[in-house]
N, C-alpha and C. Protein backbone atom coordinates (compact mmCIF):
# COMPACT_ATOMS: atom_id res chain seq x y z
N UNK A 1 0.84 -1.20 0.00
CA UNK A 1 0.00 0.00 0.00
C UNK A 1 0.88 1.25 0.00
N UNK A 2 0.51 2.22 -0.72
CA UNK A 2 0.79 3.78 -1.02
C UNK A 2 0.62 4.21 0.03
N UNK A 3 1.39 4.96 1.38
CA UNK A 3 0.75 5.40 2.55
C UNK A 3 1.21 6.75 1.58
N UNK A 4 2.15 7.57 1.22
CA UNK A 4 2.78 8.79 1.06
C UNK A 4 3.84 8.84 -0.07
N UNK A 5 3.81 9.82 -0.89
CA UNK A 5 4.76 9.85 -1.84
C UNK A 5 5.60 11.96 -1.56
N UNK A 6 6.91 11.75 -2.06
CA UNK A 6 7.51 12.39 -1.08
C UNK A 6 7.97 12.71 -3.01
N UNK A 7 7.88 14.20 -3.84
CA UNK A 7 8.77 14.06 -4.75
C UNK A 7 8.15 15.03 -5.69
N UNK A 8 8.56 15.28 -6.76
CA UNK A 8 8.49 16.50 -6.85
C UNK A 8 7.18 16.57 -8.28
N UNK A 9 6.16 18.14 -8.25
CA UNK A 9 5.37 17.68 -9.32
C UNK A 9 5.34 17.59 -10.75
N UNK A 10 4.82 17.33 -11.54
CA UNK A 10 5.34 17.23 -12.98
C UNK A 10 4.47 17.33 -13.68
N UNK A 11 2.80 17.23 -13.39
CA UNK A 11 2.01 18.01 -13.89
C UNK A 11 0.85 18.20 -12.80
N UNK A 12 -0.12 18.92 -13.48
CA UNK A 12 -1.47 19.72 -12.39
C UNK A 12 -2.73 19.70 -13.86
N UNK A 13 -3.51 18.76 -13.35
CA UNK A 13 -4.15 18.89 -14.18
C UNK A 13 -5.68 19.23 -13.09
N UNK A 14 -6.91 19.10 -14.00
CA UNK A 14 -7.99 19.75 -13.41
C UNK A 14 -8.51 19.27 -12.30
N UNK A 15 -8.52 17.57 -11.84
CA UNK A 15 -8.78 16.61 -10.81
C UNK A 15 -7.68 15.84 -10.48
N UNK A 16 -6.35 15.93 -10.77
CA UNK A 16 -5.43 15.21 -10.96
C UNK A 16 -4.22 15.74 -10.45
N UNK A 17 -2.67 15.35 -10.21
CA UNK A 17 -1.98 15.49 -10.37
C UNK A 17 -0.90 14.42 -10.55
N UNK A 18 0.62 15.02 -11.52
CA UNK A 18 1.24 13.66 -11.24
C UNK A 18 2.51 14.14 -10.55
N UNK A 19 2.55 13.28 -9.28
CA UNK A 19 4.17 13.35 -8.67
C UNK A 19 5.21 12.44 -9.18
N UNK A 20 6.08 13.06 -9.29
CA UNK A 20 7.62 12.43 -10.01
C UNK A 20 8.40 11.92 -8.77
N UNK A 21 8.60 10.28 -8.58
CA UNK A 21 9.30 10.09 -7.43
C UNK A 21 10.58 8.84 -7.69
N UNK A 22 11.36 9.30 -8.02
CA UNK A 22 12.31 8.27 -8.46
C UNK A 22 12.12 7.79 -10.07
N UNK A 23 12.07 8.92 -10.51
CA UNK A 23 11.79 8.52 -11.81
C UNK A 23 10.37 8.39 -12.48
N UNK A 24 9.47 8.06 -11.94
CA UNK A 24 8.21 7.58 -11.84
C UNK A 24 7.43 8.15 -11.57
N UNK A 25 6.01 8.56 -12.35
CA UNK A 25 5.20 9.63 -12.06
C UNK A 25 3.89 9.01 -11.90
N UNK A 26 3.44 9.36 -10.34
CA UNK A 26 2.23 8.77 -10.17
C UNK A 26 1.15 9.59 -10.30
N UNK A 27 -0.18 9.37 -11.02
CA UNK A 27 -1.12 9.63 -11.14
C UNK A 27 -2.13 9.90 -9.85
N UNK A 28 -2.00 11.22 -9.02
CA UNK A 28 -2.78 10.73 -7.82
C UNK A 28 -4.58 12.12 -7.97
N UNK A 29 -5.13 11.73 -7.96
CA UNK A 29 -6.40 12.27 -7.38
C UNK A 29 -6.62 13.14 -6.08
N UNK A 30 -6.71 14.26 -6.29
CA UNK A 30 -7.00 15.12 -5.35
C UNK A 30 -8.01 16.35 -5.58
N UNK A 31 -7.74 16.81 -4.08
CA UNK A 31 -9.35 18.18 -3.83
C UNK A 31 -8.62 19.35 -4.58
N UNK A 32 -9.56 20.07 -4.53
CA UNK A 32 -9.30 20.97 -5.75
C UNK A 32 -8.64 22.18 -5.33
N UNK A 33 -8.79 22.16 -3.79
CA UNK A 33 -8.04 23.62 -2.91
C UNK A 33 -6.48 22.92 -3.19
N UNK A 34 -6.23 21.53 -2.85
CA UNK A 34 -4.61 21.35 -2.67
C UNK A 34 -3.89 21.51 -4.34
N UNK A 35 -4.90 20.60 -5.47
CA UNK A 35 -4.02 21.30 -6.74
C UNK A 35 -3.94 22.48 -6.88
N UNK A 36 -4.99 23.39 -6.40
CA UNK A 36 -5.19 25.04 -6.60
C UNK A 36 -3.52 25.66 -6.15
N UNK A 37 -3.30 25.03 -4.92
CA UNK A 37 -1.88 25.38 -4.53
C UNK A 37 -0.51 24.80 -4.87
N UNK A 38 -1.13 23.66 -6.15
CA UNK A 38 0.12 23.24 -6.62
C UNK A 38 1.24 23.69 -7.83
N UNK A 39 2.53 23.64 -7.99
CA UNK A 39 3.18 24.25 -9.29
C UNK A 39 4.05 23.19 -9.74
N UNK A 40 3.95 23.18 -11.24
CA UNK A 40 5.51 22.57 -11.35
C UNK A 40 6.08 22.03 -11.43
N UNK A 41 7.02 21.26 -10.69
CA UNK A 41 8.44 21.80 -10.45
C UNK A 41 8.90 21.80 -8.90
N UNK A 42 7.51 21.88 -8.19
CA UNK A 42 7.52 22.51 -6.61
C UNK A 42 7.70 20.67 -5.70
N UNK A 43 8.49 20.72 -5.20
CA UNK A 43 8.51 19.61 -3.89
C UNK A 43 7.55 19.76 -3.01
N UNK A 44 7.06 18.32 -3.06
CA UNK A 44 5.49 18.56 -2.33
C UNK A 44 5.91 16.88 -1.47
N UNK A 45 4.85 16.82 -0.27
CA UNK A 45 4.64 15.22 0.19
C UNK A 45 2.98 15.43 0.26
N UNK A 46 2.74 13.81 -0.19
CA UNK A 46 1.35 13.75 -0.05
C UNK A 46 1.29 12.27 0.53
N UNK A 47 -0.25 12.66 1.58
CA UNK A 47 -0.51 11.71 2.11
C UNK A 47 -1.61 10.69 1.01
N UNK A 48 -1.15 9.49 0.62
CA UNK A 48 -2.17 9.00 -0.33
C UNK A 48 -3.05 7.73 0.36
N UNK A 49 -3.63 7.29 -0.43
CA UNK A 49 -4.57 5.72 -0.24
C UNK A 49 -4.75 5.27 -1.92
N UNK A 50 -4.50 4.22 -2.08
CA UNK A 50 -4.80 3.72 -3.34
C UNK A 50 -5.96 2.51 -2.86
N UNK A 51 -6.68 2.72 -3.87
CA UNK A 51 -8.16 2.07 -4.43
C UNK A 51 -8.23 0.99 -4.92
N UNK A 52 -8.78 -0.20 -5.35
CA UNK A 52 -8.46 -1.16 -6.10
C UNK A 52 -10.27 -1.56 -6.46
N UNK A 53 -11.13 -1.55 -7.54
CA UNK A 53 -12.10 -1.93 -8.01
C UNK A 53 -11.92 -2.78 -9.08
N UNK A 54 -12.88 -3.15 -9.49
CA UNK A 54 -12.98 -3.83 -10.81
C UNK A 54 -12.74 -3.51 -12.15
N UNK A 55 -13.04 -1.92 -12.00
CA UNK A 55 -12.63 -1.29 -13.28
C UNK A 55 -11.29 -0.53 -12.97
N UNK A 56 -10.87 0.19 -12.14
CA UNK A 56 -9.71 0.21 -11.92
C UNK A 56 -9.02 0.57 -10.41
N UNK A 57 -7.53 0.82 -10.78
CA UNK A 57 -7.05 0.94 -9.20
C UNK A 57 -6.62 2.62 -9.67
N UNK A 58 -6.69 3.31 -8.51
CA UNK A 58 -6.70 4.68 -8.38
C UNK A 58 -6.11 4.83 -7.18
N UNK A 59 -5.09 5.81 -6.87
CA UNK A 59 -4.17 6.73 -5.70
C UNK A 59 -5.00 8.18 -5.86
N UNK A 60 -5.40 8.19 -4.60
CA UNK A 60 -6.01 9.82 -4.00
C UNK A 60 -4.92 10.45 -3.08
N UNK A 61 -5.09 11.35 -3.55
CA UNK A 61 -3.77 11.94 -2.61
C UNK A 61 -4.08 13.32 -1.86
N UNK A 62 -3.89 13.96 -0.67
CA UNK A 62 -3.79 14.99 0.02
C UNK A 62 -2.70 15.67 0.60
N UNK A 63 -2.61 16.89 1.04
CA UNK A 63 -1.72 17.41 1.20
C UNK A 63 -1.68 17.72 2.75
N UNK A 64 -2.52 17.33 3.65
CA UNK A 64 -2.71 17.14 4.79
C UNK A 64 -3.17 15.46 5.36
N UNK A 65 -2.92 15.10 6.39
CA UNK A 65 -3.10 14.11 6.66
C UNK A 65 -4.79 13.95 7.40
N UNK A 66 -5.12 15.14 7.84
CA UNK A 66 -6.31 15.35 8.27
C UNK A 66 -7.14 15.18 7.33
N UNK A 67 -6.85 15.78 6.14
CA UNK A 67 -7.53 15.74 4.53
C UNK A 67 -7.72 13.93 4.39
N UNK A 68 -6.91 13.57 4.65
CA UNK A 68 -6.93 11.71 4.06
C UNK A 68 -7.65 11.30 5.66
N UNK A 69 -7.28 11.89 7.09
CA UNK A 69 -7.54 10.99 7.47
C UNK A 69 -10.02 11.01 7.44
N UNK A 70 -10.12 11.81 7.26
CA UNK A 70 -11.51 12.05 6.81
C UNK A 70 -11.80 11.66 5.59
N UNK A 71 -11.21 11.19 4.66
CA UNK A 71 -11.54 10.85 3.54
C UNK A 71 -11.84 9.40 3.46
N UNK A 72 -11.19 8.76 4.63
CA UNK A 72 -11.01 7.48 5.03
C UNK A 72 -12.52 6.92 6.07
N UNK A 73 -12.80 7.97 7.05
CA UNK A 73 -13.76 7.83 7.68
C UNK A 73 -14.70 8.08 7.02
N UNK A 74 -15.44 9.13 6.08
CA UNK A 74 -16.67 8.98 4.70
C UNK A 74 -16.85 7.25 5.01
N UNK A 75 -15.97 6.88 3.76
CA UNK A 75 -15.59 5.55 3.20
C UNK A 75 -16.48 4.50 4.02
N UNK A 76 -16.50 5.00 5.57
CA UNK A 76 -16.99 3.97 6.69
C UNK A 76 -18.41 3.94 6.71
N UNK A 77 -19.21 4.97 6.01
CA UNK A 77 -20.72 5.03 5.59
C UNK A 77 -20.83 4.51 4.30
N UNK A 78 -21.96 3.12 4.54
CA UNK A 78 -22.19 2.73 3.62
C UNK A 78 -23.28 3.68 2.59
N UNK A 79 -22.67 3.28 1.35
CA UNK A 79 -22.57 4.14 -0.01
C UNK A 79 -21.97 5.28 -0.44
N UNK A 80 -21.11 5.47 0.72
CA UNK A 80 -20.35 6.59 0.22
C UNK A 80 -18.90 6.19 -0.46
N UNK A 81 -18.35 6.00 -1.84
CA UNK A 81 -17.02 5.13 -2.16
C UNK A 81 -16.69 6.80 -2.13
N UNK A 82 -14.67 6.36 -2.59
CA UNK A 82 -14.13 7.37 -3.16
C UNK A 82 -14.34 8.73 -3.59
N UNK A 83 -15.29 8.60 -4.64
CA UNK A 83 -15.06 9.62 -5.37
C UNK A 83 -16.30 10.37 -4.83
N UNK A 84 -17.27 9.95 -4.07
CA UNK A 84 -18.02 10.96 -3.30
C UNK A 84 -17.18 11.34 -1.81
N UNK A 85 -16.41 10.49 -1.52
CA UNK A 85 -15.67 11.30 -0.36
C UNK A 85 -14.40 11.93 -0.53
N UNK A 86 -13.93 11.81 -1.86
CA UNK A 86 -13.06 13.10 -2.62
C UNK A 86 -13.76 14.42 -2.66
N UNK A 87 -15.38 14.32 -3.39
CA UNK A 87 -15.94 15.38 -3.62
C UNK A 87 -16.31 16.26 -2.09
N UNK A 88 -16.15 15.01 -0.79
CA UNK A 88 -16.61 16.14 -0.11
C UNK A 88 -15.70 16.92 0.63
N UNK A 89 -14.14 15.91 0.56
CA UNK A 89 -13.89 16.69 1.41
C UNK A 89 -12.92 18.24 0.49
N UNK A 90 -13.03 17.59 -1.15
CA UNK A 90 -12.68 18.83 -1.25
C UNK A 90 -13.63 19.98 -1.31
N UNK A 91 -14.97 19.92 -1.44
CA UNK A 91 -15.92 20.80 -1.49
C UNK A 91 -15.40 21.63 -0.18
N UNK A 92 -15.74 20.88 1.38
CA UNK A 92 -15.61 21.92 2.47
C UNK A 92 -14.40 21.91 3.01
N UNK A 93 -13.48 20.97 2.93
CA UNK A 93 -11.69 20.94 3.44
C UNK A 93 -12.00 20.33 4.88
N UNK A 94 -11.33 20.42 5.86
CA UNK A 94 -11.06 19.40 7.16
C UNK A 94 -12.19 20.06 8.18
N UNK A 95 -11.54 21.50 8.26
CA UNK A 95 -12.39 22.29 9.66
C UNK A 95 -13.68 22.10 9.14
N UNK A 96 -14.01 22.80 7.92
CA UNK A 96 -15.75 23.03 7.62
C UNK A 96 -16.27 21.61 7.82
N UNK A 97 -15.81 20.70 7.37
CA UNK A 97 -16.13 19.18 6.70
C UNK A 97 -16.45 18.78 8.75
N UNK A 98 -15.63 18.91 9.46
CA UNK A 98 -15.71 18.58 11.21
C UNK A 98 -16.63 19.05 11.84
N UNK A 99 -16.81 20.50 11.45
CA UNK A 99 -17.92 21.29 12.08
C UNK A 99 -18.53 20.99 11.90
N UNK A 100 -18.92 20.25 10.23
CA UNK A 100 -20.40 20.63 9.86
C UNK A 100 -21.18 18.95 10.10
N UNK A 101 -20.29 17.96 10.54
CA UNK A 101 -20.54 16.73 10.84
C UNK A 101 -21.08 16.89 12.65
N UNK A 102 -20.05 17.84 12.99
CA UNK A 102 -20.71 17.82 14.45
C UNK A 102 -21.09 18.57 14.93
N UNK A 103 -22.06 19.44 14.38
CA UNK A 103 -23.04 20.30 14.30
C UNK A 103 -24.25 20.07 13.60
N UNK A 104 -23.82 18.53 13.04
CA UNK A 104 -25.43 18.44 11.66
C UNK A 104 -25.95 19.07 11.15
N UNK A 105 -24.62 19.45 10.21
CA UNK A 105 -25.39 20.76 9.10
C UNK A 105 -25.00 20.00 7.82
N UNK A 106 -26.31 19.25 7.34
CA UNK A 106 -26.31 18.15 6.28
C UNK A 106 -26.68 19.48 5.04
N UNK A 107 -26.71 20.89 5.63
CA UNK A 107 -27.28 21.46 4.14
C UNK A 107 -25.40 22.19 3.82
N UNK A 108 -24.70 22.16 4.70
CA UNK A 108 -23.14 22.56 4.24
C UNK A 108 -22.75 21.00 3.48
N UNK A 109 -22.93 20.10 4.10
CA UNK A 109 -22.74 18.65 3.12
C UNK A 109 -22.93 18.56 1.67
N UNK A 110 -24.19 18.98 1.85
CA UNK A 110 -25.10 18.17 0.51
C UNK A 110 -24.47 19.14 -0.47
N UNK A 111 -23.44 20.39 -0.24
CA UNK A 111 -23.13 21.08 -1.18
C UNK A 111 -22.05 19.88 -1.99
N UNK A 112 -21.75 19.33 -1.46
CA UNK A 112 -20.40 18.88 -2.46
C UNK A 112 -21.58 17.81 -3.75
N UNK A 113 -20.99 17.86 -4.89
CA UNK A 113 -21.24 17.06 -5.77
C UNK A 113 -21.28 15.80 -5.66
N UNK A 114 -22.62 14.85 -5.70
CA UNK A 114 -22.53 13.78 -6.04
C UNK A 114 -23.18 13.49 -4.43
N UNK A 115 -23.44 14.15 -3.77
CA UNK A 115 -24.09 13.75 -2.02
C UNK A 115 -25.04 14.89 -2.04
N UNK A 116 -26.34 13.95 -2.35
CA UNK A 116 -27.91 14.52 -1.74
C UNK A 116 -28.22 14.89 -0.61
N UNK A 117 -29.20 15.63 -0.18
CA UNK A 117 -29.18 15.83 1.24
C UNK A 117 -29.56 14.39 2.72
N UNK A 118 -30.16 13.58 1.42
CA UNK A 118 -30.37 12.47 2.50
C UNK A 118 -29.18 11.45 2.58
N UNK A 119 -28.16 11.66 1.63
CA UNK A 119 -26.54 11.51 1.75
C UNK A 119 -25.82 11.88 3.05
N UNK A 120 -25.67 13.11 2.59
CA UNK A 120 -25.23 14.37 3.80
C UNK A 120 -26.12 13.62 5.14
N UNK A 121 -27.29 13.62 5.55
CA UNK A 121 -27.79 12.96 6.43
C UNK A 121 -27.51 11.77 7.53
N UNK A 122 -27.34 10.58 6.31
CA UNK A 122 -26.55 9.41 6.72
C UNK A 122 -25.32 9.78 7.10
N UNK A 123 -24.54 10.62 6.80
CA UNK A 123 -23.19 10.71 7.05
C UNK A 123 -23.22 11.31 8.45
N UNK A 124 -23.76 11.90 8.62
CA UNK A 124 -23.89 12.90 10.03
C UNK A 124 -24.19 11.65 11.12
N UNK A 125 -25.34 11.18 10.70
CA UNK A 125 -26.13 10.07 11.84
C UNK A 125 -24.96 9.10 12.10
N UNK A 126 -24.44 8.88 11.07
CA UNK A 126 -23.19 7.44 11.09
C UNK A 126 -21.54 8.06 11.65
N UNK A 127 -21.45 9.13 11.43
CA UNK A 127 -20.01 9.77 11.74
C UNK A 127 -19.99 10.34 12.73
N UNK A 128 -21.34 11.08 13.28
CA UNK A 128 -20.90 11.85 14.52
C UNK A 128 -20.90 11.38 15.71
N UNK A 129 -19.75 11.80 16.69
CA UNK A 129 -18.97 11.32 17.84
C UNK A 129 -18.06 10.50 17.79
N UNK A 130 -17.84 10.03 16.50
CA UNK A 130 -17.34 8.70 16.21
C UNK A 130 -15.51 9.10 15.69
N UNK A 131 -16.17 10.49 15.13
CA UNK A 131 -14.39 11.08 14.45
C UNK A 131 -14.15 12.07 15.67
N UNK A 132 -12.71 11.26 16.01
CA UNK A 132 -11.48 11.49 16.78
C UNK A 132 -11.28 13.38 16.20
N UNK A 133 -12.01 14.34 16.83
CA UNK A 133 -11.04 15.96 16.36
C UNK A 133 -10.09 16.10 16.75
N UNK A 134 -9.44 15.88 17.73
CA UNK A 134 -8.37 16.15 18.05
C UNK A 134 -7.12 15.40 17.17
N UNK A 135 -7.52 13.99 17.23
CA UNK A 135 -6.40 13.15 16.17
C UNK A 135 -6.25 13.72 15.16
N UNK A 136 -7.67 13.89 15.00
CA UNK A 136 -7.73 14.46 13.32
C UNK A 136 -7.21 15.87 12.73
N UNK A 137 -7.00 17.01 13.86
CA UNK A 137 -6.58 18.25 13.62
C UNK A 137 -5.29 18.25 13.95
N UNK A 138 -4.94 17.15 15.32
CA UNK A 138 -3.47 17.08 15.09
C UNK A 138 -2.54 16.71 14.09
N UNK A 139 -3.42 15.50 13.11
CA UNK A 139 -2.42 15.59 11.59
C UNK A 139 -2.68 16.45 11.06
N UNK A 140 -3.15 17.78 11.18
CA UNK A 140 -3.59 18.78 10.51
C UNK A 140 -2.09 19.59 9.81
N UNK A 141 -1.01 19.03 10.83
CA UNK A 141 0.03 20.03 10.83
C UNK A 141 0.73 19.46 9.79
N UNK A 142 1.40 19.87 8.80
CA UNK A 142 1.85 19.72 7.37
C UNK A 142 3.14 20.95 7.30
N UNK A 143 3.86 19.95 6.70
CA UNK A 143 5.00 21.11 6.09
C UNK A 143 4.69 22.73 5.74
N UNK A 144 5.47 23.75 6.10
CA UNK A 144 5.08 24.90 5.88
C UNK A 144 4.75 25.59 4.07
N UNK A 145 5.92 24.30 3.25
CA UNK A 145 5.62 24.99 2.13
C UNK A 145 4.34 24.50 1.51
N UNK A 146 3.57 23.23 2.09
CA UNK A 146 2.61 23.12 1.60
C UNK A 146 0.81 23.33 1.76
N UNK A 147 1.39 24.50 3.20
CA UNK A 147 0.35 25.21 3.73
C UNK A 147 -0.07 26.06 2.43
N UNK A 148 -1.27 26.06 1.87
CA UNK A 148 -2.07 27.29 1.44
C UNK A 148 -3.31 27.50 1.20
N UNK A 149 -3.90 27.87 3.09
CA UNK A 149 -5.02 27.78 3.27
C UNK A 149 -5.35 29.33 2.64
N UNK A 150 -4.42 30.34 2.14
CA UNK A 150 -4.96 31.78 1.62
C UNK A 150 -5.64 31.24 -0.17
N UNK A 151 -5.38 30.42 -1.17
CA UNK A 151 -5.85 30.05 -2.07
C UNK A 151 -6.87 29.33 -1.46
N UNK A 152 -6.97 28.52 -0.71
CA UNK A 152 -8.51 27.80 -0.49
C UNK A 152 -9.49 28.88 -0.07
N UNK A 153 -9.09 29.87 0.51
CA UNK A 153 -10.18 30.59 1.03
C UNK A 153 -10.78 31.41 -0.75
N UNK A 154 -9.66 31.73 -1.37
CA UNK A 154 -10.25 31.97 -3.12
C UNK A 154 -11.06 31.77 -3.54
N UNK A 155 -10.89 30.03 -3.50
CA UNK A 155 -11.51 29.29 -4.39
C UNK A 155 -12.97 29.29 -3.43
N UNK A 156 -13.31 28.96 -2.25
CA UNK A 156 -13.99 29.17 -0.95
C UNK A 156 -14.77 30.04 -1.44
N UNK A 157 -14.23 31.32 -1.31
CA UNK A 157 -15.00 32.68 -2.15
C UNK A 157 -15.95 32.51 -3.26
N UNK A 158 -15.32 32.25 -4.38
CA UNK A 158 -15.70 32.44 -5.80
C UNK A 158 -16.60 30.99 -5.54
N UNK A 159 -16.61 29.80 -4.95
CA UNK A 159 -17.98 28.99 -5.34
C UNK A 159 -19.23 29.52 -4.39
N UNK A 160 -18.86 30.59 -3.18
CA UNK A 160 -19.87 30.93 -2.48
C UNK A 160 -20.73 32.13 -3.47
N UNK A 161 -19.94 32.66 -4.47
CA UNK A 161 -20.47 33.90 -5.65
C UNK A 161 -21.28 33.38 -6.45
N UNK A 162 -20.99 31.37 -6.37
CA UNK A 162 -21.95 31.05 -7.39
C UNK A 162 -21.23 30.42 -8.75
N UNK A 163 -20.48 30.21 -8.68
CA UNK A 163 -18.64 29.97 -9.23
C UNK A 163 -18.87 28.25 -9.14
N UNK A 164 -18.82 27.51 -10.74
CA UNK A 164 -18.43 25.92 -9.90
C UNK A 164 -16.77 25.56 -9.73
N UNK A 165 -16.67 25.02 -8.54
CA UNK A 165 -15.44 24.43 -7.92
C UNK A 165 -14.12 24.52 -8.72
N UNK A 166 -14.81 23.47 -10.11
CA UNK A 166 -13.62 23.19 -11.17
C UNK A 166 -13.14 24.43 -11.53
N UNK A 167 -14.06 25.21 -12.09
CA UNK A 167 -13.76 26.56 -12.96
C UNK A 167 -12.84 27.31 -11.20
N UNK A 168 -13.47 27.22 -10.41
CA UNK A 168 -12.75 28.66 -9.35
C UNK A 168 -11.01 28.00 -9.50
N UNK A 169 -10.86 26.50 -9.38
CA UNK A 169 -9.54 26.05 -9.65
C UNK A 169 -8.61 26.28 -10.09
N UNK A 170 -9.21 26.45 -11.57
CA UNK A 170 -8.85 26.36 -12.70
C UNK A 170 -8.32 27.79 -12.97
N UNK A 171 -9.27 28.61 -12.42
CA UNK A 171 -9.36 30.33 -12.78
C UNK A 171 -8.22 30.99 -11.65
N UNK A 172 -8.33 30.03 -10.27
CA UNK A 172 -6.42 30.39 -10.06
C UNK A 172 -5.29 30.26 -10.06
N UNK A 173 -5.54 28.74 -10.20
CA UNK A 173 -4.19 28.29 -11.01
C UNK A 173 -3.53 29.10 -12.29
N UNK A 174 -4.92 29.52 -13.24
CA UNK A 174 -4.58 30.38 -14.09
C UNK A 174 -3.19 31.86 -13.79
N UNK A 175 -4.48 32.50 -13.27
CA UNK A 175 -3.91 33.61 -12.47
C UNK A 175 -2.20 33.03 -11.80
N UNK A 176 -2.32 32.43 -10.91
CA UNK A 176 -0.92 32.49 -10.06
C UNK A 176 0.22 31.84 -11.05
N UNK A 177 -0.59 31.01 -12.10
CA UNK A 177 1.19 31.19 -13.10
C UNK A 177 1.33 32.26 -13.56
N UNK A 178 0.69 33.17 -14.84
CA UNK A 178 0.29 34.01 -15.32
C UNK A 178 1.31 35.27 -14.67
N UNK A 179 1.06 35.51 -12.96
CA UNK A 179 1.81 36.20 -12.05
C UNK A 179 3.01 35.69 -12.05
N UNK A 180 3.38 33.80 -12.15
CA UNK A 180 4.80 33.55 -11.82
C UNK A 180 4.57 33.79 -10.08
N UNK A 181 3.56 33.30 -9.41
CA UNK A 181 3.80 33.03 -7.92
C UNK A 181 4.17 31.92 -7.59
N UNK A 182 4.78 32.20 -7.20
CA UNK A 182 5.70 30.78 -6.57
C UNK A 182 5.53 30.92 -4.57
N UNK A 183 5.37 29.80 -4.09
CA UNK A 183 5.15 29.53 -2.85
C UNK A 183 3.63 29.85 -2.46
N UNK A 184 3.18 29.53 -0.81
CA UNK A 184 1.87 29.55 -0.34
C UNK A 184 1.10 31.18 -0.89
N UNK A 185 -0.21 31.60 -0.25
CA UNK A 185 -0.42 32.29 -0.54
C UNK A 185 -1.20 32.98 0.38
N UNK A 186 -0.49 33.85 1.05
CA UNK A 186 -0.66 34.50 3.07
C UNK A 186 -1.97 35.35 2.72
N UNK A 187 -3.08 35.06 3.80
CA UNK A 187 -4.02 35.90 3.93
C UNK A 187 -3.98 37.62 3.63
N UNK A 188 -2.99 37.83 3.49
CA UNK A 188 -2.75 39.13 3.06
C UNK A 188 -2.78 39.47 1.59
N UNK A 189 -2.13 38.27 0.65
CA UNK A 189 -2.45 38.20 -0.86
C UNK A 189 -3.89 37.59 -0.89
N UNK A 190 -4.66 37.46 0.00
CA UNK A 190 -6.45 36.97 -0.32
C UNK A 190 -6.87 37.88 -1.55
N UNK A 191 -7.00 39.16 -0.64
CA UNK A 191 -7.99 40.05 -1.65
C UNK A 191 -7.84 40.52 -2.77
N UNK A 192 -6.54 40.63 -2.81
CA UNK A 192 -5.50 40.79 -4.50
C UNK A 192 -5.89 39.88 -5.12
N UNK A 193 -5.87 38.54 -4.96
CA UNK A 193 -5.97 37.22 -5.86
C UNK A 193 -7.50 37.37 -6.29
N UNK A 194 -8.15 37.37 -5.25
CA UNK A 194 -9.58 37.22 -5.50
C UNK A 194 -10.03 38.08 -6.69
N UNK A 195 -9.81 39.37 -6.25
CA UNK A 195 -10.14 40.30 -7.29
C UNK A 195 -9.43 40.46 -8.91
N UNK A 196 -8.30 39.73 -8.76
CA UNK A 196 -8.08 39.08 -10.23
C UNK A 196 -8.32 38.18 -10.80
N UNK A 197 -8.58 37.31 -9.59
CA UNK A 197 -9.20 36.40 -10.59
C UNK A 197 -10.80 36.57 -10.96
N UNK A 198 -11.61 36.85 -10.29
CA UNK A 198 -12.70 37.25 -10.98
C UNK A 198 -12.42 38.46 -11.89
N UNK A 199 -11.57 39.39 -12.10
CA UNK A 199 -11.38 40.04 -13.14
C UNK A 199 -11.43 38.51 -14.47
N UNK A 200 -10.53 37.66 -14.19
CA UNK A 200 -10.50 37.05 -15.43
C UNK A 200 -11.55 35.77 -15.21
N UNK A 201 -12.26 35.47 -14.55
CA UNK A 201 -13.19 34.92 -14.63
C UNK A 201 -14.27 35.56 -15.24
N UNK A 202 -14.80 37.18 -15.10
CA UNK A 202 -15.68 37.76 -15.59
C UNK A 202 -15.30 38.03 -17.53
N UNK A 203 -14.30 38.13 -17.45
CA UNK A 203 -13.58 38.20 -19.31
C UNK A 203 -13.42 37.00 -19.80
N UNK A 204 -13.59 35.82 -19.50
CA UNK A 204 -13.91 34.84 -19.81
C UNK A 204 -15.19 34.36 -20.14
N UNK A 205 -16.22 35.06 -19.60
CA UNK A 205 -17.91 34.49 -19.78
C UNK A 205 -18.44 34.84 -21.41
């Protein structure tokens, strides 16, 4: 089993990325805030899980361990596979995704794609009390260069405007090559980013 791949990236695509690790570039699946913050070229570690179905085997990967270790607990409600507990936890990320499980707010859930509200529901009834917060926020802590909770709050932004997920991604990834930014992106570059990128999100329609 894939616990973590440690190496550097080599492409960023829209649901995807591939890490280069000894030669070898793995295909891993991830939320859309951690590619949003990916470049390159850039040395990254990710915490993964690989999949194995009938039609195929798939590596999901995160950039927090809190990110995987919730992605793992979904999984533990029956009907929820993979790729609806990819969608959720990249829809709300670790904190929102905790709160909103132990608070039973199945209408912050049901936002992610592919989980109805009587989805979101089951998940609450079946998960809550059951996920460890503290375990879970203590893997929260991740290398500094691959902190960039100031792009998630972006992308955060622009789908609360009404913006879908892929496109807010897509529309900063744009932007931050475009700039040539290199490294995280500090709550202080929030409002700059935001406002360019809906500059070029709006010249795009």
């Amino acid at each position: 089993m894939i616990a973590s791949l440690n190496g550097t990236i080599a492409a960023v695509m829209k649901d995807a990325a591939i890490i280069e690790v000894g030669g070898v570039g793995y295909e891993v699946r991830m939320p859309g805030s951690d590619l949003a913050s990916m470049h390159i070229g850039q040395k990254t570690t990710v915490f993964t899980r690989m999949t194995v179905s009938q039609d195929a085997i798939a590596l999901y990967g995160f950039l927090s361990k809190a990110s995987k270790d919730l992605f793992l607990s979904l999984q533990k409600v029956s009907g929820v596979g993979p790729k609806v507990a990819l969608s959720i936890v990249s829809t709300l990320g670790p904190t929102q995704l905790m709160s909103a499980v132990a608070s039973g707010d199945a209408a912050a859930l049901a936002k992610a794609p592919g989980l109805g509200k009587k989805g979101a529901q089951k998940i609450i009834l079946e998960l809550k009390g059951s996920i460890d917060l503290d375990e879970i926020e203590g893997g929260a802590q991740v290398p500094e260069e691959a902190q960039d909770s100031g792009t998630e709050q972006v992308v955060e932004a622009l789908v609360s405007l009404g913006w879908q997920q892929r496109d807010a991604v897509q529309a900063v990834r744009r932007v931050l090559q475009s700039e040539h930014h290199e490294g995280p992106i500090t709550s202080k570059d929030v409002p700059k980013l935001l406002k360019t990128t809906l500059a070029s999100m709006d010249r795009g329609r």
